[in-house]
C-alpha atoms as a PDB file:
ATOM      1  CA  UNK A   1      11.497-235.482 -37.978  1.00  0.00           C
ATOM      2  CA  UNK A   2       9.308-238.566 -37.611  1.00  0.00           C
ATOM      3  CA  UNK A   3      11.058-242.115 -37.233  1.00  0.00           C
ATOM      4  CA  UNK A   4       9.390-245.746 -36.839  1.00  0.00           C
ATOM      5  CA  UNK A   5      10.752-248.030 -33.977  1.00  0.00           C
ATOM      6  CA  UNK A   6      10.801-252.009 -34.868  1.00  0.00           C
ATOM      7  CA  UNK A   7       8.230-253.691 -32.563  1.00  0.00           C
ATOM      8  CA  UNK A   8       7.646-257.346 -32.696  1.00  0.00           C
ATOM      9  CA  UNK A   9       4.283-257.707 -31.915  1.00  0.00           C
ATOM     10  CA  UNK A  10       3.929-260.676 -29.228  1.00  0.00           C
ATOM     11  CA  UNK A  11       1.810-261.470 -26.311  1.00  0.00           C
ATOM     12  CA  UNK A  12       5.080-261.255 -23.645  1.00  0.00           C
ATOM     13  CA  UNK A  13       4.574-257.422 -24.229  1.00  0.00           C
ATOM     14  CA  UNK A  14       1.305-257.794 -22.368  1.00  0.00           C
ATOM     15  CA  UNK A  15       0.340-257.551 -19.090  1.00  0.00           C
ATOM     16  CA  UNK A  16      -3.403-258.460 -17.763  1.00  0.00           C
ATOM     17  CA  UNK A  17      -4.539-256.102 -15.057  1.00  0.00           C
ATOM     18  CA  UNK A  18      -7.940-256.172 -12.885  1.00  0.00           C
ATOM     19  CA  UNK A  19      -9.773-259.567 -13.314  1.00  0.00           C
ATOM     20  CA  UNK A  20      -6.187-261.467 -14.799  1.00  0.00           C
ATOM     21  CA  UNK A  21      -8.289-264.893 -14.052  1.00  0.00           C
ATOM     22  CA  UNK A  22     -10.936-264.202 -16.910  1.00  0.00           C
ATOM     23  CA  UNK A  23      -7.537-262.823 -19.308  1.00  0.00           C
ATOM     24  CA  UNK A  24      -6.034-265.242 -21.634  1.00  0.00           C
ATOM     25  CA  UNK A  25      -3.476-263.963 -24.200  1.00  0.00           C
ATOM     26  CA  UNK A  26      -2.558-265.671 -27.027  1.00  0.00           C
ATOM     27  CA  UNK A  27       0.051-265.386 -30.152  1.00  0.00           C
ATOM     28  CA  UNK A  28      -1.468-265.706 -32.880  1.00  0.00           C
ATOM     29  CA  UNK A  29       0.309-266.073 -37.089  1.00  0.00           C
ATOM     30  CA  UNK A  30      -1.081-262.188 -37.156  1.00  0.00           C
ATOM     31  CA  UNK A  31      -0.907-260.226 -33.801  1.00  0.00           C
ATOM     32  CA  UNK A  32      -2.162-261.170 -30.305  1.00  0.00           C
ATOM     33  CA  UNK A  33      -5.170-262.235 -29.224  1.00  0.00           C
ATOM     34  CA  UNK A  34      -7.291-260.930 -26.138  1.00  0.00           C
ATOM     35  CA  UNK A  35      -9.559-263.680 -24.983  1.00  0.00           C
ATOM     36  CA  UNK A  36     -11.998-262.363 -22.364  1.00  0.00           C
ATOM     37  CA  UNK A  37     -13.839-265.595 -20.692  1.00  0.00           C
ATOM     38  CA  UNK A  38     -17.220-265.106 -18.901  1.00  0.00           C
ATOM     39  CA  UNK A  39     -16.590-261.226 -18.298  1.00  0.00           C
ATOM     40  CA  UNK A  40     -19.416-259.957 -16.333  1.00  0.00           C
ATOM     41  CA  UNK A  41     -19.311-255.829 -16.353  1.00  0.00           C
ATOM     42  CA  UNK A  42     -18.242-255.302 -12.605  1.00  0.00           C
ATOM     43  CA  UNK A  43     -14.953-257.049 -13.663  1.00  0.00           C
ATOM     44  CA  UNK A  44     -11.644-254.852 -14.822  1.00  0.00           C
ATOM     45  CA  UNK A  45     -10.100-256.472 -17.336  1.00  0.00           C
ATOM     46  CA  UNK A  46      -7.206-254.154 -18.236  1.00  0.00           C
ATOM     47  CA  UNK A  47      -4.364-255.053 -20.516  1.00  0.00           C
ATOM     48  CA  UNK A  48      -1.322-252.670 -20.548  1.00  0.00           C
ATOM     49  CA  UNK A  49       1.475-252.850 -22.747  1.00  0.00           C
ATOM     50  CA  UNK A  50       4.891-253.156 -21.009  1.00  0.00           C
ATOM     51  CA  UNK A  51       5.224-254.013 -17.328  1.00  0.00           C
ATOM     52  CA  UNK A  52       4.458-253.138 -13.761  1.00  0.00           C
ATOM     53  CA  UNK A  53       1.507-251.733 -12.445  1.00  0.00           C
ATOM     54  CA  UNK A  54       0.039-248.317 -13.694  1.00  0.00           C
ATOM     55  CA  UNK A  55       2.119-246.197 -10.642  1.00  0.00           C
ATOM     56  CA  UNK A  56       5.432-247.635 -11.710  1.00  0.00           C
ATOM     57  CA  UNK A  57       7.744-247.169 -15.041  1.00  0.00           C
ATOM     58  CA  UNK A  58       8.396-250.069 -16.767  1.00  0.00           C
ATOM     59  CA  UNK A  59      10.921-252.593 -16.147  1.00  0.00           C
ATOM     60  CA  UNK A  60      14.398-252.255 -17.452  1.00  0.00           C
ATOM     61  CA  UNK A  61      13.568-255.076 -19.653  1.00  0.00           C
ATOM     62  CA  UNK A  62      11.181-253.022 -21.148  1.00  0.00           C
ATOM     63  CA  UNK A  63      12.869-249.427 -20.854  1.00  0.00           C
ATOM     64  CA  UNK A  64      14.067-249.136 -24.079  1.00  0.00           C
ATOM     65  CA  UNK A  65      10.759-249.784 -25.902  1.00  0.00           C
ATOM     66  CA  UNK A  66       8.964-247.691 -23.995  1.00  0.00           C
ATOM     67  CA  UNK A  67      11.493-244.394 -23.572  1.00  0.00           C
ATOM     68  CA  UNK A  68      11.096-241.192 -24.853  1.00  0.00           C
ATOM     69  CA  UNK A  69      14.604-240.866 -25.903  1.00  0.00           C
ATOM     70  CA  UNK A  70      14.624-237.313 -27.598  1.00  0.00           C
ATOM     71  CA  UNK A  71      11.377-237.113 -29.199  1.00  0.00           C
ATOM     72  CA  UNK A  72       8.538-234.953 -28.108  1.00  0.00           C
ATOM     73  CA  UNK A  73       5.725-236.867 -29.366  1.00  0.00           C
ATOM     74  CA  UNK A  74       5.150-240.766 -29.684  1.00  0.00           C
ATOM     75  CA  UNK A  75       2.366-242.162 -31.838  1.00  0.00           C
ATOM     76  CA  UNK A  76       0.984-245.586 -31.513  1.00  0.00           C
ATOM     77  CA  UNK A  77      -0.728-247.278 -34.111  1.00  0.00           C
ATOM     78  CA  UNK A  78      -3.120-250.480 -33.176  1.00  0.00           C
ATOM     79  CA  UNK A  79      -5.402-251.835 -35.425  1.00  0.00           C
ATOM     80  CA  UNK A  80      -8.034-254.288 -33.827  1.00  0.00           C
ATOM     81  CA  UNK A  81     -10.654-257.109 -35.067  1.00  0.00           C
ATOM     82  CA  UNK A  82     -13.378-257.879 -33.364  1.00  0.00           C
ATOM     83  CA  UNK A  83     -16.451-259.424 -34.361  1.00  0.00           C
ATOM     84  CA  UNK A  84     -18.452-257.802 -31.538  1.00  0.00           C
ATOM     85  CA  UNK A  85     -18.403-254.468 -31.357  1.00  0.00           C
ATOM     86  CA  UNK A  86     -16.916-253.316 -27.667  1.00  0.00           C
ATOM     87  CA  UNK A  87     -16.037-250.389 -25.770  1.00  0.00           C
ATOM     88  CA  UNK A  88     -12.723-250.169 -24.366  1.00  0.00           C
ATOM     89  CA  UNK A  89     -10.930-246.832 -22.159  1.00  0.00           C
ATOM     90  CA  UNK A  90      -7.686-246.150 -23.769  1.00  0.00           C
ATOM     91  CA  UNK A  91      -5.234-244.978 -21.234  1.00  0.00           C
ATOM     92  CA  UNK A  92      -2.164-242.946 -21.947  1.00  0.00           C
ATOM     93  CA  UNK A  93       0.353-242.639 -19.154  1.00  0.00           C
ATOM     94  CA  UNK A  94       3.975-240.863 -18.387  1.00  0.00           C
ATOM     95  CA  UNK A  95       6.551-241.867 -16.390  1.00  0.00           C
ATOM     96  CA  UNK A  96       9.816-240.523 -14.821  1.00  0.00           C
ATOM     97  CA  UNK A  97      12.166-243.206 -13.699  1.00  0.00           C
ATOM     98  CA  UNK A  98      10.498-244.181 -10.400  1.00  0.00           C
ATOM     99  CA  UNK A  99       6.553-242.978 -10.461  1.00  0.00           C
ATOM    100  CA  UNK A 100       4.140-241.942 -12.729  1.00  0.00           C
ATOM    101  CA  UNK A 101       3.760-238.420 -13.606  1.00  0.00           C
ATOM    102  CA  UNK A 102       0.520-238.234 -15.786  1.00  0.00           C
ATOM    103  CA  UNK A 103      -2.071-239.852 -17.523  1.00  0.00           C
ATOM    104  CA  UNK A 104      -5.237-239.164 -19.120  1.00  0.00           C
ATOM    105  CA  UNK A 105      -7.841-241.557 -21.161  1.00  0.00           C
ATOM    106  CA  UNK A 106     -10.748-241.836 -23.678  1.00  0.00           C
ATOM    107  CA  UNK A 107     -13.314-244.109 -24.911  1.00  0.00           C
ATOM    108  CA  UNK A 108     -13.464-245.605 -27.804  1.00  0.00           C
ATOM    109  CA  UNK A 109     -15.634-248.028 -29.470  1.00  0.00           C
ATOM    110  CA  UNK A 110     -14.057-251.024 -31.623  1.00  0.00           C
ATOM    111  CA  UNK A 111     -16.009-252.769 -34.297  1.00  0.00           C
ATOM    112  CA  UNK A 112     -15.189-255.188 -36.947  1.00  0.00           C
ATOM    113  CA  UNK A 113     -11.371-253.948 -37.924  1.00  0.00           C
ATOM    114  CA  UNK A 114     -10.902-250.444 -36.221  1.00  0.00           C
ATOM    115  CA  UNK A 115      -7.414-248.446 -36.107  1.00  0.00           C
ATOM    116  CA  UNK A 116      -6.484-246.294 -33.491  1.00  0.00           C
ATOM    117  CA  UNK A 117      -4.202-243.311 -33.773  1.00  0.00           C
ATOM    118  CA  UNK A 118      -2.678-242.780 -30.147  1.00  0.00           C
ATOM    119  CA  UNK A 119      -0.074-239.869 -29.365  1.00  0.00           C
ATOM    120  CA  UNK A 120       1.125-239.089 -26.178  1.00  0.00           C
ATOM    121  CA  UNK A 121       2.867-235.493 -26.492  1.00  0.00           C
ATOM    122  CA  UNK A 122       5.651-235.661 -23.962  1.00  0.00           C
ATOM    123  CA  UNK A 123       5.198-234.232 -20.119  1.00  0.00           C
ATOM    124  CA  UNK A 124       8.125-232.140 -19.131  1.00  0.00           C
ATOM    125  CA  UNK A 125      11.004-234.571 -17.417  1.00  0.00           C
ATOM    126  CA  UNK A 126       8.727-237.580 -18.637  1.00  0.00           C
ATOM    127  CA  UNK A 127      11.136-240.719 -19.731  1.00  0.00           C
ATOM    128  CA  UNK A 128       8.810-244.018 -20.300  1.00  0.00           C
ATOM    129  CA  UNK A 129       5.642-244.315 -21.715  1.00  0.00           C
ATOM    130  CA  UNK A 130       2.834-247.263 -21.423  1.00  0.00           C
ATOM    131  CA  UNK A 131      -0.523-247.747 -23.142  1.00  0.00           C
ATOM    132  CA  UNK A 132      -3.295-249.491 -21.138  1.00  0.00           C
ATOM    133  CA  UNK A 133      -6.665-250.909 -22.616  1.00  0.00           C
ATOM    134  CA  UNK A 134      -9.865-251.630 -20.540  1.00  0.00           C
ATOM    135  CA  UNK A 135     -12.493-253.943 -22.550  1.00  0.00           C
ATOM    136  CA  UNK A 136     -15.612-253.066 -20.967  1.00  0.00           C
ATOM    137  CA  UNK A 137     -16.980-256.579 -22.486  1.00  0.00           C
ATOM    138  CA  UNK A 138     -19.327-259.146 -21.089  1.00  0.00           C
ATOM    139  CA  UNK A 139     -19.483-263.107 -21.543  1.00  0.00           C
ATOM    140  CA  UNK A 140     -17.070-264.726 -23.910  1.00  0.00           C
ATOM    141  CA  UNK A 141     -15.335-261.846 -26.123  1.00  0.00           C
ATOM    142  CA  UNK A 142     -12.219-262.444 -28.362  1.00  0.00           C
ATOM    143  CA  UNK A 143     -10.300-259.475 -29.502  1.00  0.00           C
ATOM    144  CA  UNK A 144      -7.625-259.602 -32.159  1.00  0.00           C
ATOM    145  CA  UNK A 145      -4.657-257.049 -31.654  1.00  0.00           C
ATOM    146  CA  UNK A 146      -2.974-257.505 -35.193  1.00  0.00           C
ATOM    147  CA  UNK A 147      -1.151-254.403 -35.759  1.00  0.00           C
ATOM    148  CA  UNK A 148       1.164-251.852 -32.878  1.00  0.00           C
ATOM    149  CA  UNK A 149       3.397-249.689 -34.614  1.00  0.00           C
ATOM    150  CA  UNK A 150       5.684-247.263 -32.322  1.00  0.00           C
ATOM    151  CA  UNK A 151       6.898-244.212 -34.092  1.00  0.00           C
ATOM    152  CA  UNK A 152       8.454-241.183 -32.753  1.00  0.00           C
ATOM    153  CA  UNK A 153       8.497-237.052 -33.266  1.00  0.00           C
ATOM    154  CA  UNK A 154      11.641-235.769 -33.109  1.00  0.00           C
ATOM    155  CA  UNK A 155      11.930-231.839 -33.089  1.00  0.00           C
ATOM    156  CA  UNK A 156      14.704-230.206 -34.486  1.00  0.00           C
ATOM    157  CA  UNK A 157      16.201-227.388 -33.158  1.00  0.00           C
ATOM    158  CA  UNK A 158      16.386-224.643 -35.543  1.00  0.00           C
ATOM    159  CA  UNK A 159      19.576-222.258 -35.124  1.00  0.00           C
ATOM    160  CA  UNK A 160      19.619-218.803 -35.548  1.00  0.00           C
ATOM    161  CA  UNK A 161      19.308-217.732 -39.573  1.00  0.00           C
ATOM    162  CA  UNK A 162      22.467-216.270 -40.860  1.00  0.00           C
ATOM    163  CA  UNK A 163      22.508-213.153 -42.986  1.00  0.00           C
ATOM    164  CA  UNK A 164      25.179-212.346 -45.821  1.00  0.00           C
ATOM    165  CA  UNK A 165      25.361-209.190 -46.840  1.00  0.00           C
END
């Protein structure tokens, strides 16, 4: 069974990692906007979604967005606008309640309106989950997020078939 969380899409969600000095988010009528300002390529400029660093479970502010509750399998939906095409590392990352317990990333290359299909298929004794982006950009870049949808895969346990006879 698949079900859709509500998620207000909003810049407080946010978090600037790395180079935060050369980060600027901003709410826009349609999403958030990323605006990277004189990025050179030795910087990290990371945004996560949800709190605290990448070692740490989100914030109990933030714990019930980002918990696995019963499902097995979140998706994430994003759909970005750019009108420079960019490279970013898409991290996916697990948490029990007090550390991180996996993670593993991609690349992925965004240009002009590009959606991205994340799922992160549940670690065993996993709670939380965060997303993390890293914009490997240079000079002035701004990146529209205008789309996150959160939706969860619920399995169903199947009982044991009955037979009349």
């Amino acid at each position: 069974m698949r079900t859709a969380r509500k998620f207000h899409l909003a810049s407080y969600h946010f978090f600037p990692q790395g180079s935060q000095e050369k980060i600027l988010l901003e709410d826009e009528a349609v999403g958030v906007l990323f605006d990277f300002q004189a990025a050179t390529d030795a910087d990290k400029l990371y945004i996560q979604l949800f709190d605290q660093g990448f070692q740490y479970p989100p914030s109990k502010l933030y714990r019930q967005d980002a918990a696995f509750g019963q499902a097995e399998i979140i998706h994430v939906t994003c759909r970005f606008e750019t009108d420079v095409p960019c490279q970013i590392q898409l991290f996916k990352m697990q948490y029990g309640n007090k550390k991180r317990m996996g993670s593993e990333s991609e690349f992925v290359m965004l240009d002009g309106a590009t959606d991205l299909q994340i799922q992160l298929e549940r670690i065993k004794g996993a709670q939380y989950f965060k997303i993390a982006f890293k914009f490997l950009v240079a000079g002035d870049v701004r990146i529209q997020l205008t789309e996150l949808k959160i939706a969860e895969r619920i399995q169903l346990k199947q009982e044991d078939p009955h037979y009349a006879v």
